[in-house]
Protein backbone atom coordinates (compact mmCIF):
# COMPACT_ATOMS: atom_id res chain seq x y z
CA UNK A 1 0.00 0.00 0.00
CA UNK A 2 1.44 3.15 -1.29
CA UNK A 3 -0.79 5.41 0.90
CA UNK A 4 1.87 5.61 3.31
CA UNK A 5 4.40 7.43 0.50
CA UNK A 6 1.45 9.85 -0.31
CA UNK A 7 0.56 11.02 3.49
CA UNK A 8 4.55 11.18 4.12
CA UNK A 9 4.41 13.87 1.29
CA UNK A 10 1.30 15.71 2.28
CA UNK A 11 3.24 15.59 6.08
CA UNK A 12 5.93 17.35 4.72
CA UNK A 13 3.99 19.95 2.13
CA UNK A 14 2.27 20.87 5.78
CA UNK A 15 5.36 21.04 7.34
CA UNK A 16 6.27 23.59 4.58
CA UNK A 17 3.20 25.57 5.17
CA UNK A 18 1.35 24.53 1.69
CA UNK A 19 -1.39 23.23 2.59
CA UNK A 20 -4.92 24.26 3.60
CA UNK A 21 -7.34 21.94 5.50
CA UNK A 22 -11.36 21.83 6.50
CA UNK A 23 -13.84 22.10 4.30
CA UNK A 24 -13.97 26.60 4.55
CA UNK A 25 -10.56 27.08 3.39
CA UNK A 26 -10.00 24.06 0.94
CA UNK A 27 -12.78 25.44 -1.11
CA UNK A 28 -11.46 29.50 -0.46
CA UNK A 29 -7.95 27.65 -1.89
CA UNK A 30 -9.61 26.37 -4.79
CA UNK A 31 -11.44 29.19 -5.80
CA UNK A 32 -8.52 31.97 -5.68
CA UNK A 33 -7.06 29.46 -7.60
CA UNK A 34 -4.19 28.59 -5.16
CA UNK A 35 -4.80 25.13 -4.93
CA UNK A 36 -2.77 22.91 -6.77
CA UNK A 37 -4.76 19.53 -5.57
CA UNK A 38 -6.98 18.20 -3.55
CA UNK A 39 -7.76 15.36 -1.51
CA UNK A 40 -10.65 14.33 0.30
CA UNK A 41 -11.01 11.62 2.78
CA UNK A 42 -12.81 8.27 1.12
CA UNK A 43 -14.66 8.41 4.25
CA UNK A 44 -16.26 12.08 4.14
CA UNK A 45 -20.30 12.27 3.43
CA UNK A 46 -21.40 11.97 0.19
CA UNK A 47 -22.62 16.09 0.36
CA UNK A 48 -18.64 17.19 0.51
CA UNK A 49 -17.48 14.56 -2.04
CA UNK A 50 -20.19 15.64 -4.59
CA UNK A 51 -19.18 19.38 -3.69
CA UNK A 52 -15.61 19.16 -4.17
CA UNK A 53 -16.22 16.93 -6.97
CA UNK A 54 -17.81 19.35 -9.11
CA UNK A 55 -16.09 22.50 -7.53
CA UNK A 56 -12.58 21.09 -8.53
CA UNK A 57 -14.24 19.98 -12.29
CA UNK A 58 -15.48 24.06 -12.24
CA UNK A 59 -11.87 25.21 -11.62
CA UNK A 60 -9.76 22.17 -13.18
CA UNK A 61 -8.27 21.62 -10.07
CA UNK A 62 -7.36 17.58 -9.93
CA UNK A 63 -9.33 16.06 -6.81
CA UNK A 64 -8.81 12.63 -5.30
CA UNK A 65 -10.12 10.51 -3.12
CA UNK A 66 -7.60 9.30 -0.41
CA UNK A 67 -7.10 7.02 3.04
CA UNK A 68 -9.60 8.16 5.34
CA UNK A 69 -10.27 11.68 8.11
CA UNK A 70 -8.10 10.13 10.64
CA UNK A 71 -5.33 9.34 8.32
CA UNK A 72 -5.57 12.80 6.17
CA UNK A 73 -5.29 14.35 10.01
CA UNK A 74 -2.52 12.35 11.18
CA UNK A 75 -0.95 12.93 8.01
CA UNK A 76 -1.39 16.73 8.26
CA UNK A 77 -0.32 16.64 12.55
CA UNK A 78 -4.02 17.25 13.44
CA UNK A 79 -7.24 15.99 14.42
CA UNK A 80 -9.74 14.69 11.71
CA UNK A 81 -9.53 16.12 8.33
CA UNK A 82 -12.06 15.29 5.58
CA UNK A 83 -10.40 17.75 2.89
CA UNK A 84 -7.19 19.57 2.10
CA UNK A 85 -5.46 21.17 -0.30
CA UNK A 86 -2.11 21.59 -1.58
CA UNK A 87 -0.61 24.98 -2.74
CA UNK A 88 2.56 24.12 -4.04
CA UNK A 89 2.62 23.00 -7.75
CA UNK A 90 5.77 20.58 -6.91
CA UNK A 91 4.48 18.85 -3.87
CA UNK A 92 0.99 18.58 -6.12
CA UNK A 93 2.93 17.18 -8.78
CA UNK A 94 4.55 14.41 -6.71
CA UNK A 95 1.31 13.73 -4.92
CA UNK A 96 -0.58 12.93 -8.43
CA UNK A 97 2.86 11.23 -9.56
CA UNK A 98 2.40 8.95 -6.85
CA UNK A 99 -1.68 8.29 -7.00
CA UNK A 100 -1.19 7.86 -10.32
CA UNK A 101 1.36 4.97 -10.05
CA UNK A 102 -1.11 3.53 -7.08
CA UNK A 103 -3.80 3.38 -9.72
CA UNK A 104 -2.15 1.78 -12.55
């Protein structure tokens, strides 16, 4: 399971300050267009996967669907998180680079 590689690299894109998390300012990211990706927990409500779904198809911002709130919040140093964003087109790029490889 590769999930482990991707959280390591959303860790340290936190650590860096480039990411945003919680629903308010994952969406405020996308939609001043400084989010790069986004990922949303596999277990978040159907409501927020639609939203981001078709907010991140709106502003061609790639979305996934990754590990679950307790991972994405471990991952990230904090308590439950059902969506973040990244805002650093590098750490994005590895991030896809290595969903991509998971899903092939």
């Amino acid at each position: 399971m590769r999930n482990n590689k991707i959280l390591s690299l959303i860790g340290l894109a936190t650590k860096a300050g480039k990411t945003v998390s919680g629903e308010f300012s994952t969406e405020k990211s996308v939609k001043t267009g400084k989010g790069f990706l986004v990922v949303v927990a596999e277990d978040a409500s159907e409501n927020t996967k639609k939203k981001f779904r078709n907010m991140c198809e709106y502003y061609e911002v790639p979305v996934y669907f990754l590990s679950d709130k307790e991972g994405l919040g471990k991952a990230m140093g904090k308590e439950f998180r059902a969506s973040l964003a990244i805002q650093d087109a590098n750490f994005a790029a590895a991030v896809v680079k290595e969903l991509e490889k998971e899903q092939a």
